[in-house]
Protein backbone atom coordinates (compact mmCIF):
# COMPACT_ATOMS: atom_id res chain seq x y z
CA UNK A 1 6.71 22.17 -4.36
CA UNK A 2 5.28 20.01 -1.74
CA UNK A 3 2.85 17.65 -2.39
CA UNK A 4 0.62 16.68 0.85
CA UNK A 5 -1.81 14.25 1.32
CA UNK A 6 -3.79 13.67 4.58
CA UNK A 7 -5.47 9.88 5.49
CA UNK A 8 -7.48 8.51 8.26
CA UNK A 9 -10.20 9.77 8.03
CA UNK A 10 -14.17 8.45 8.67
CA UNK A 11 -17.15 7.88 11.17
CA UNK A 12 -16.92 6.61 14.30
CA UNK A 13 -19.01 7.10 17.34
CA UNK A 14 -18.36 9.17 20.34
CA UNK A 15 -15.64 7.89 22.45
CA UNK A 16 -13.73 5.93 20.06
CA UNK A 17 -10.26 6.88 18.36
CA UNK A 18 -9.02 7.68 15.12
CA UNK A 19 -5.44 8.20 13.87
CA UNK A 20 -4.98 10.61 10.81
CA UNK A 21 -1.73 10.84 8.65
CA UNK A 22 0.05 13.36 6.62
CA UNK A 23 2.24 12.36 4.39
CA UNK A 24 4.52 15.02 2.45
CA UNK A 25 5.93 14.60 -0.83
CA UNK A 26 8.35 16.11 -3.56
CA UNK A 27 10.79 18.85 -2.32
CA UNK A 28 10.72 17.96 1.35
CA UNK A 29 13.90 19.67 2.43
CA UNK A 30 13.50 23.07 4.73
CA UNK A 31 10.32 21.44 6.55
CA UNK A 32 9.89 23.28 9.57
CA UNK A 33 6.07 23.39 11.49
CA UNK A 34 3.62 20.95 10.97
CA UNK A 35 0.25 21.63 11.74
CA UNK A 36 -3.30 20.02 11.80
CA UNK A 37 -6.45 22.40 11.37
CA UNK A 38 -9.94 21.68 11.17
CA UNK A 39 -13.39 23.39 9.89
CA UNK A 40 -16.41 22.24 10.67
CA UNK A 41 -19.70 23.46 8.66
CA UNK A 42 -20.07 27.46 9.05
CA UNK A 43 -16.76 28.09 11.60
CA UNK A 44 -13.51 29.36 11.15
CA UNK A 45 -10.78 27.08 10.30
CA UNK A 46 -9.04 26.33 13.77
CA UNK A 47 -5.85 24.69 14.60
CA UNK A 48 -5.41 21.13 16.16
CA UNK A 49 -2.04 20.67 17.00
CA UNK A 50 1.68 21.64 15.47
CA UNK A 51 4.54 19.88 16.12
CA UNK A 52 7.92 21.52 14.85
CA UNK A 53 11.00 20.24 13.24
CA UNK A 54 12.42 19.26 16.85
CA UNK A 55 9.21 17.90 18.22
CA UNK A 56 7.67 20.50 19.92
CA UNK A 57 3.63 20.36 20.43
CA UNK A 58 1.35 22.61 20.78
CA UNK A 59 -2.72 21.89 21.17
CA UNK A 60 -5.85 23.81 21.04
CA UNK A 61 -7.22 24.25 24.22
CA UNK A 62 -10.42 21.89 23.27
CA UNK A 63 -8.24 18.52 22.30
CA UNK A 64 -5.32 18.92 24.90
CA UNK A 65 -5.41 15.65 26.95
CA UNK A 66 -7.90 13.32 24.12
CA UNK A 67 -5.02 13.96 20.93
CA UNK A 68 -1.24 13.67 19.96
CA UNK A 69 0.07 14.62 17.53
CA UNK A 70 3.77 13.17 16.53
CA UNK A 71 6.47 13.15 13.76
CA UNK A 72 8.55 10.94 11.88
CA UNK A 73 10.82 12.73 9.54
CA UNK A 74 12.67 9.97 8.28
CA UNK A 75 9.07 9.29 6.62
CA UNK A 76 8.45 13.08 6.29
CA UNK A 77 4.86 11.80 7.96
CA UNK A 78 3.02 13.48 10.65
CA UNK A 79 0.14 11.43 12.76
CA UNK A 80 -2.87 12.87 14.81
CA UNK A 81 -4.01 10.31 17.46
CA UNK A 82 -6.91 11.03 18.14
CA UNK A 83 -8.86 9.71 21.32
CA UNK A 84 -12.18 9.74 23.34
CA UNK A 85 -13.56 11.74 20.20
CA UNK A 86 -16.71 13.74 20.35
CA UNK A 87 -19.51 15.01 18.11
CA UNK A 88 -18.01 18.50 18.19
CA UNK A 89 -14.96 16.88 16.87
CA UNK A 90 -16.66 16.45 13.50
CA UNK A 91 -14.77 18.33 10.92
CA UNK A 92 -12.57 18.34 7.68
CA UNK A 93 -9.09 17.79 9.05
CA UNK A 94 -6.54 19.70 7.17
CA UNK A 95 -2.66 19.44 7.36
CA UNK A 96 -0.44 22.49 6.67
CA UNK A 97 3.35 22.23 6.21
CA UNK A 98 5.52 25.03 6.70
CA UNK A 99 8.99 25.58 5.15
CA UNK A 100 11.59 26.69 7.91
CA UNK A 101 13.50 29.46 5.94
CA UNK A 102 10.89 30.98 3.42
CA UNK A 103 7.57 30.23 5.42
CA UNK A 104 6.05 29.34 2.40
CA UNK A 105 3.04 26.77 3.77
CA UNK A 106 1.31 24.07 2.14
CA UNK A 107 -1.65 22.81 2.53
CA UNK A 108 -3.59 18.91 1.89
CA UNK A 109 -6.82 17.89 0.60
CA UNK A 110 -8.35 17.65 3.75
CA UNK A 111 -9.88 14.38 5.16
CA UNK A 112 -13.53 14.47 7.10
CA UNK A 113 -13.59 13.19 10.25
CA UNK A 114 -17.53 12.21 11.79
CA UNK A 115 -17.92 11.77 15.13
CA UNK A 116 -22.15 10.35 15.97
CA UNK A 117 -23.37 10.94 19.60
């Protein structure tokens, strides 16, 4: 099992910049994709960003340029910078971890994220 807990969350007002963490626990061997997802009240659960084992990103259309997401797997930690944040950012940020060989995923708490115009 995996044990993942997300942190960085809270309000801040349009423009500013956040950076979330996700921190994975327990049997961290195997971890292959990490991703960030959000919902926001009444929508679909969307991703963020992934990053895989090697590094490689990938964004949703509506953050690319404003977030970045990066990995340190010494720490088995993932971070979401996230920059020049906007109301439509507001959401509960979720992080999902992946095993490589099985594709068995887990998933976090969540953390909310409030972005005020």
């Amino acid at each position: 099992q995996v044990q993942v807990v997300e942190s960085g969350g809270g309000s801040v007002q349009a423009g500013g910049s956040l950076r979330l963490s996700c921190a994975a626990s327990g049997s961290t061997s195997n971890i292959g994709d990490i991703g960030w997802y959000r919902q926001a009240p009444g929508k679909q659960r969307e991703l963020v960003a992934s990053i895989s084992s090697v590094g490689t990103t990938n964004y949703g259309d509506s953050v690319k340029g404003r977030f970045t997401i990066s990995r340190d797997n010494a720490k088995n930690t993932v971070y979401l910078q996230m920059n020049s944040l906007k109301p439509e950012d507001t959401a509960v940020y979720y992080c999902n971890i992946r095993r490589t060989y099985s594709g068995v995923t887990y998933w976090g708490q969540g953390t909310q994220v409030t972005v005020s115009s």
